[in-house]
C-alpha atoms as a PDB file:
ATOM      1  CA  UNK A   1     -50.391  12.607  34.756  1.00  0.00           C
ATOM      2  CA  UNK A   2     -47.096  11.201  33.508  1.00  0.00           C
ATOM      3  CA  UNK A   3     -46.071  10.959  30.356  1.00  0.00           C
ATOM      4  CA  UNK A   4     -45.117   7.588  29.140  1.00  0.00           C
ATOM      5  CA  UNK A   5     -41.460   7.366  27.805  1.00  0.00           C
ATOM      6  CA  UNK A   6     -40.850   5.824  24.666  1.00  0.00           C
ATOM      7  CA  UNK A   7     -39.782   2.394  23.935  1.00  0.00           C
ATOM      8  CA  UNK A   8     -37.195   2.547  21.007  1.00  0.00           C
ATOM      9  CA  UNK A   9     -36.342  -0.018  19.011  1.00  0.00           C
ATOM     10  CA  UNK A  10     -32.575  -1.009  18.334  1.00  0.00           C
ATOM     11  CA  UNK A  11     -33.487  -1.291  14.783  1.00  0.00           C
ATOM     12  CA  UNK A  12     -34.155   2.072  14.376  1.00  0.00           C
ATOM     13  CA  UNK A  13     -30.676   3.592  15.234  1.00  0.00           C
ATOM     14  CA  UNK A  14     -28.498   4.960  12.473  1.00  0.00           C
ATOM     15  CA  UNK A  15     -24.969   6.523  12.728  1.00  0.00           C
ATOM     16  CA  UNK A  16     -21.531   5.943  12.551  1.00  0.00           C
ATOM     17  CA  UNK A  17     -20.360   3.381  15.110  1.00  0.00           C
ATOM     18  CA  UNK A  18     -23.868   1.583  14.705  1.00  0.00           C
ATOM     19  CA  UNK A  19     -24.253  -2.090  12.798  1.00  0.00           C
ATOM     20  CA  UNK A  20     -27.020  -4.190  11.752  1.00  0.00           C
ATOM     21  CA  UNK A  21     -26.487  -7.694  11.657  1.00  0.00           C
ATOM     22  CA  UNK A  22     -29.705 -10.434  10.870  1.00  0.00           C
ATOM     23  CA  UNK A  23     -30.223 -10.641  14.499  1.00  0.00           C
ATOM     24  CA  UNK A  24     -28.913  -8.016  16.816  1.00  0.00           C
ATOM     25  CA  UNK A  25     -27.863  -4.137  16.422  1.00  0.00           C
ATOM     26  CA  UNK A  26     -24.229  -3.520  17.833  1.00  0.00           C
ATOM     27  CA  UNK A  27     -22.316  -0.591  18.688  1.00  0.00           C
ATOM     28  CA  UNK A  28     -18.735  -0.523  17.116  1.00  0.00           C
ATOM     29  CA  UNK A  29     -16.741   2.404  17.709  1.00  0.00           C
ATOM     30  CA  UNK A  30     -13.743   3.324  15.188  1.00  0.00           C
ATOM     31  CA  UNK A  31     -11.353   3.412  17.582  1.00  0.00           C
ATOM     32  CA  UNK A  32     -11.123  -0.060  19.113  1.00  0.00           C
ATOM     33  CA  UNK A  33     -12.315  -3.704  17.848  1.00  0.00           C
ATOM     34  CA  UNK A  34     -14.611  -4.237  20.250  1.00  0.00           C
ATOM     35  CA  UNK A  35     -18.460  -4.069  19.673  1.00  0.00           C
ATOM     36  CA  UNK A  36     -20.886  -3.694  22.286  1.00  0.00           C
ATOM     37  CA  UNK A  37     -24.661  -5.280  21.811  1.00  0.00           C
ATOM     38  CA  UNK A  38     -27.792  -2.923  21.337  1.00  0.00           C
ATOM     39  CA  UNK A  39     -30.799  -4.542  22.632  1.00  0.00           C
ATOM     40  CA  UNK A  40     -34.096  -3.738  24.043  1.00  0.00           C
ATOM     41  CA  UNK A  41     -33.033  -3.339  27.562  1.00  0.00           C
ATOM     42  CA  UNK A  42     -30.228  -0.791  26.913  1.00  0.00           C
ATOM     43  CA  UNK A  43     -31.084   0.974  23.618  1.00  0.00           C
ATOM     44  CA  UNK A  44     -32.653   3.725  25.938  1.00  0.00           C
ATOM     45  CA  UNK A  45     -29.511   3.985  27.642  1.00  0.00           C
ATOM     46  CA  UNK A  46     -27.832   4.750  24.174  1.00  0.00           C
ATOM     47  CA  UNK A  47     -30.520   7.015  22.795  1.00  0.00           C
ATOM     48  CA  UNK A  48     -29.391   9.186  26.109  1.00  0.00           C
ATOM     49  CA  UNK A  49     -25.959   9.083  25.196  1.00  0.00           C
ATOM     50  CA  UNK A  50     -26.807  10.602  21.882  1.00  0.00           C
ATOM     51  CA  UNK A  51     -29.243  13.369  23.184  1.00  0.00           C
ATOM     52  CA  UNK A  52     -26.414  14.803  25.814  1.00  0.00           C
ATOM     53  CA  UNK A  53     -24.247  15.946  23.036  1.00  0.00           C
ATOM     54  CA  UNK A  54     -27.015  17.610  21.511  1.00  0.00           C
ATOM     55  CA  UNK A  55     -27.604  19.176  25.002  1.00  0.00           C
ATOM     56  CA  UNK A  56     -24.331  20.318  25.661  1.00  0.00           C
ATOM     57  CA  UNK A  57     -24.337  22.321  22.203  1.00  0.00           C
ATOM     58  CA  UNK A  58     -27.603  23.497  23.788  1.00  0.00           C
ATOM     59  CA  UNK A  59     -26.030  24.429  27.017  1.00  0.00           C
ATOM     60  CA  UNK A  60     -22.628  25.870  24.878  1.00  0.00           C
ATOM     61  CA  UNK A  61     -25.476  28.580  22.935  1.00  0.00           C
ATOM     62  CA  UNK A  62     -27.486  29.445  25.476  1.00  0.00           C
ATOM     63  CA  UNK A  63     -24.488  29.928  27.755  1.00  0.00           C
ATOM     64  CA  UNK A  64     -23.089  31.846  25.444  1.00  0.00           C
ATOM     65  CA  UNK A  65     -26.214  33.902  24.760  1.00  0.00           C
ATOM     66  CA  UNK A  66     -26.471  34.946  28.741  1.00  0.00           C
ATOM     67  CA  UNK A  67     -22.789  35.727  29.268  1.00  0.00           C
ATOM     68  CA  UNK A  68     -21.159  36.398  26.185  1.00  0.00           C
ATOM     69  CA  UNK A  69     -17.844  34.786  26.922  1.00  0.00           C
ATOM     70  CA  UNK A  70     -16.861  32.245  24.688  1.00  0.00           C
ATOM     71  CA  UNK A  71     -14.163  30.770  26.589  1.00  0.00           C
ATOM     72  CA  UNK A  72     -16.936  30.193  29.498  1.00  0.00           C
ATOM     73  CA  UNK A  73     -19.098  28.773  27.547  1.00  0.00           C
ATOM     74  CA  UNK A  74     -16.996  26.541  25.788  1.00  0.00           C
ATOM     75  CA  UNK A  75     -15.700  24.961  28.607  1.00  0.00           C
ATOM     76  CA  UNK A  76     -19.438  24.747  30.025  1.00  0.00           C
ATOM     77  CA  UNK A  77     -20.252  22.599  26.991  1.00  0.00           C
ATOM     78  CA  UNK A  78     -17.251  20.612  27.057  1.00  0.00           C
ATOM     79  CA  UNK A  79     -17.737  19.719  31.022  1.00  0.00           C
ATOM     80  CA  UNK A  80     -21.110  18.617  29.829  1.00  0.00           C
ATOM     81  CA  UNK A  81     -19.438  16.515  27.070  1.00  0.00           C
ATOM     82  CA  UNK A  82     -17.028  14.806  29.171  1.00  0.00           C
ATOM     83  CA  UNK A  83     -20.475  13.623  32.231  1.00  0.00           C
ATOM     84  CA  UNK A  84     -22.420  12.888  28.932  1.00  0.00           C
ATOM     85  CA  UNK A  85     -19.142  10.337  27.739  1.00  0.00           C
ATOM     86  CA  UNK A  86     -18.665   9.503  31.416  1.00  0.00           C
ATOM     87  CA  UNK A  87     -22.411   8.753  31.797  1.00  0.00           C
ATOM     88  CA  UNK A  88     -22.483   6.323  28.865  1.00  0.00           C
ATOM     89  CA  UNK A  89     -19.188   4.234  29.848  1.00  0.00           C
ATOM     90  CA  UNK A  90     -20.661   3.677  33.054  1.00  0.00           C
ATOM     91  CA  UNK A  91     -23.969   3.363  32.458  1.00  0.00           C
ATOM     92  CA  UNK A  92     -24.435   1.647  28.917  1.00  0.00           C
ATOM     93  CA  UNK A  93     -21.009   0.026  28.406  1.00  0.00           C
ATOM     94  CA  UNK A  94     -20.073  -1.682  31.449  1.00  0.00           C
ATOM     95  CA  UNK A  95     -23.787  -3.896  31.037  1.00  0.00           C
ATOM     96  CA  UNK A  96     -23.554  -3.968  27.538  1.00  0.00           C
ATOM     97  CA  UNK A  97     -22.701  -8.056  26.168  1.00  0.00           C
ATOM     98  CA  UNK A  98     -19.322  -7.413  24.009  1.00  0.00           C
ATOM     99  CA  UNK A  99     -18.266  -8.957  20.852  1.00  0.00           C
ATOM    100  CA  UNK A 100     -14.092  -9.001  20.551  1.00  0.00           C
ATOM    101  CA  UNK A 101     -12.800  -8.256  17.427  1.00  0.00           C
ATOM    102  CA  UNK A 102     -15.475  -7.254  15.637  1.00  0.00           C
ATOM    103  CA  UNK A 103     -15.231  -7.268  12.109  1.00  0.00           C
ATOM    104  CA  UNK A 104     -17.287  -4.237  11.113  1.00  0.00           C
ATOM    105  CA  UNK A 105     -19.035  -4.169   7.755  1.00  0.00           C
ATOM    106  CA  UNK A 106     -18.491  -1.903   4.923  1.00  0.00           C
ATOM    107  CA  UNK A 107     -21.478   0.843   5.128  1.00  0.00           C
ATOM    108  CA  UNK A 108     -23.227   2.653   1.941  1.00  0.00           C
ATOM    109  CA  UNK A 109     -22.297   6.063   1.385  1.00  0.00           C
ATOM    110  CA  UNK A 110     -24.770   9.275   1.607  1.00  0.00           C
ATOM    111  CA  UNK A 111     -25.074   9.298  -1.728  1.00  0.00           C
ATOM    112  CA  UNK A 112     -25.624   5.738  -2.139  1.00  0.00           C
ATOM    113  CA  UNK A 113     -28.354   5.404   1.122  1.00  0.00           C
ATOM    114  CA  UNK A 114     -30.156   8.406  -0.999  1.00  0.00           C
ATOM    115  CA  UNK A 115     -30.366   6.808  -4.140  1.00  0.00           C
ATOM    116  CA  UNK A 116     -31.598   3.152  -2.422  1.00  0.00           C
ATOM    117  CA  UNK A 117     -34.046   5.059  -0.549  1.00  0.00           C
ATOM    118  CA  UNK A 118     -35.301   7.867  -2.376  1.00  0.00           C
ATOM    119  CA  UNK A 119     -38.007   7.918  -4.811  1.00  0.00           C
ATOM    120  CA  UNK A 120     -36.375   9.913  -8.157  1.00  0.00           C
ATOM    121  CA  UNK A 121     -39.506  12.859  -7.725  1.00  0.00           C
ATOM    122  CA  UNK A 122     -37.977  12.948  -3.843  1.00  0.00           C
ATOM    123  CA  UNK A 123     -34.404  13.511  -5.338  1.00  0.00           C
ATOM    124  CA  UNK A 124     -36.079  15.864  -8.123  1.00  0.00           C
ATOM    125  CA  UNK A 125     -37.284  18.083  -5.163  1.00  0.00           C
ATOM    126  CA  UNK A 126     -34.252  18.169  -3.713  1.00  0.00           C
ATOM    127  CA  UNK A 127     -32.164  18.942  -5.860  1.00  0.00           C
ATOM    128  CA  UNK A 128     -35.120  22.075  -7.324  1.00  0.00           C
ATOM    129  CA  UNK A 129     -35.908  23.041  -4.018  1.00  0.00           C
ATOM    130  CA  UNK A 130     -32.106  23.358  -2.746  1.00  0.00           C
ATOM    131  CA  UNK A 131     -30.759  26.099  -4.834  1.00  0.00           C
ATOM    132  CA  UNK A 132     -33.902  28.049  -4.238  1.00  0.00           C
ATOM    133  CA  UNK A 133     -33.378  27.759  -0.663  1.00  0.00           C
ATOM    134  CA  UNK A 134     -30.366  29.187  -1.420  1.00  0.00           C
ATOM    135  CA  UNK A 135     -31.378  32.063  -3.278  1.00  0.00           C
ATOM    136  CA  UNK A 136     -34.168  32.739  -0.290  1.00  0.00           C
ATOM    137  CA  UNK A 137     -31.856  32.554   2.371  1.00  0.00           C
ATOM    138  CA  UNK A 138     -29.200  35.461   0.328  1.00  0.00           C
ATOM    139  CA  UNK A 139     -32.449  37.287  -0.968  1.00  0.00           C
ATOM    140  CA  UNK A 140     -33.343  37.958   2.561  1.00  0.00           C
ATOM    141  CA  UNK A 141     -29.919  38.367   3.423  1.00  0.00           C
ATOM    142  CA  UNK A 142     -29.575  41.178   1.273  1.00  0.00           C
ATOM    143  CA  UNK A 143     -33.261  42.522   1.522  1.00  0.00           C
ATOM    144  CA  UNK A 144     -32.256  43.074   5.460  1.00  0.00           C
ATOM    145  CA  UNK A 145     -28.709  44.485   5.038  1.00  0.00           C
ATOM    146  CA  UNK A 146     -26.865  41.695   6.969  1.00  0.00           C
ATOM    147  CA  UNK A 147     -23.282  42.302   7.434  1.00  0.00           C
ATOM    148  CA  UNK A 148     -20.295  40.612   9.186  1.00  0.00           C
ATOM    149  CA  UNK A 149     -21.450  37.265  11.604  1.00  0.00           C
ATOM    150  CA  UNK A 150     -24.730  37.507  10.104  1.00  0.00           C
ATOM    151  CA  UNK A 151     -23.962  37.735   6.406  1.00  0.00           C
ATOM    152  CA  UNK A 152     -21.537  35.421   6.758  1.00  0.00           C
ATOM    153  CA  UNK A 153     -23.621  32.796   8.684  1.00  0.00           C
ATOM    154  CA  UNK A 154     -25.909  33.321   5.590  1.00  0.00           C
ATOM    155  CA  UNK A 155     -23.137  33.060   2.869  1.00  0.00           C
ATOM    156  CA  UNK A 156     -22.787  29.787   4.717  1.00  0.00           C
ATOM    157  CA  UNK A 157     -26.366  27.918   5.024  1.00  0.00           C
ATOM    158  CA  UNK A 158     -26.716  29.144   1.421  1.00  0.00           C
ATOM    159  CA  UNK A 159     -23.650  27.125   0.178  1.00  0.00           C
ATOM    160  CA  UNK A 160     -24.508  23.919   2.314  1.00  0.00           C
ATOM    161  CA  UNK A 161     -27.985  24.135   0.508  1.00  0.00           C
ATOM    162  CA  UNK A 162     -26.274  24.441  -2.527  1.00  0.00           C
ATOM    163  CA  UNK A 163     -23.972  21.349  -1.680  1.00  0.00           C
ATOM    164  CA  UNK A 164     -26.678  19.035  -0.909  1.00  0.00           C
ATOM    165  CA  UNK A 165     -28.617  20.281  -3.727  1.00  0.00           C
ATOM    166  CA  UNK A 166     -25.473  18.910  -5.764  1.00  0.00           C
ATOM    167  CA  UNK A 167     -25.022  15.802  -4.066  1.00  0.00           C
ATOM    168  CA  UNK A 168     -28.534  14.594  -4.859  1.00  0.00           C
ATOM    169  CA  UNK A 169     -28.112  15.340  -8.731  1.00  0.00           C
ATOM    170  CA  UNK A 170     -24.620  12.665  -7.867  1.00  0.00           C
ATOM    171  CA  UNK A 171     -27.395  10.836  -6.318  1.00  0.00           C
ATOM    172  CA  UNK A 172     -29.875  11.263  -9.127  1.00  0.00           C
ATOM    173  CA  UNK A 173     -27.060   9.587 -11.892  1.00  0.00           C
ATOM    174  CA  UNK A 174     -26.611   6.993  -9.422  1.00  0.00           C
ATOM    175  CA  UNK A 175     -29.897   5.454  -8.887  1.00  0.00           C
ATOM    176  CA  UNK A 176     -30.184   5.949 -12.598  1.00  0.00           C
ATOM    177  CA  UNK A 177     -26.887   4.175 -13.398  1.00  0.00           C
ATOM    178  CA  UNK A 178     -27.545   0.990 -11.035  1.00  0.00           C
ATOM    179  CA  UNK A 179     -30.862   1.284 -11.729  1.00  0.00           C
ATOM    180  CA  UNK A 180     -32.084   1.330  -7.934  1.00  0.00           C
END
């Protein structure tokens, strides 16, 4: 029996090139001042878009899991970049309404999209529950012995934790400064 696909919603889609207005969602890349629609029809089209770079980092590991040639892989990944990018011009840009010279809105920050839409026990958590994470992940790190890629893969995860941990106590003062 086949699955149904899902039906997204334009609404739904976040990111960097992507703008709400009251009525329609738009796709506004940095790089030009042109802004192409969102709307039911299409939005599938973009939500592929956004998947194939997410494959091709899949297709870059595993590549370079089987043959252990970076340079192979690589290129694999970027091949599968450049037909994901091709793909989406052709497929989702050429039938997508434009808007010239778009004027793009000012978005909110990280910090600023946590504070509106976090709860202050959710940013409590987070910013408890990061360091800890971080102490876990070096805990085991040590507990196991990891050296060189590993250890430093660790070293790594453990700081971002620790970074995000710190951005929500920024967070944290600004909901509680702007009283959000």
């Amino acid at each position: 029996m086949a699955k149904k696909k899902r039906e997204y919603d334009p609404k739904e889609l976040n990111g960097m090139s992507i703008y709400h207005d009251e009525k329609r969602t738009v796709y506004a890349p940095f790089f030009t001042k042109k802004a192409y629609i969102i709307t039911e029809k299409n939005v599938n089209d973009y939500i592929v878009y956004i998947q194939g770079y997410l494959i091709a980092l899949l297709v870059f590991s595993l590549s370079y899991i089987i043959t252990k040639n970076f340079l192979l892989s690589l290129a694999l990944g970027l091949l599968f970049i450049a037909s994901t990018i091709a793909v989406f011009y052709f497929s989702f840009i050429r039938k997508a309404a434009v808007i010239e010279n778009y004027n793009k809105k000012e978005k909110d920050t990280f910090i600023v999209r946590q504070a509106k839409f976090l709860e202050r026990k959710n940013i409590i958590t987070i910013i408890i529950c990061a360091p800890l994470l971080a102490f876990m992940i070096m805990l085991n790190s040590y507990i196991n012995n990891f050296n060189g890629a590993m250890f430093y893969f660790s070293v790594f995860i453990a700081a971002v934790a620790v970074l995000y941990g710190l951005l929500h106590v920024y967070a944290l003062i600004y909901k509680n400064k702007h009283q959000l």
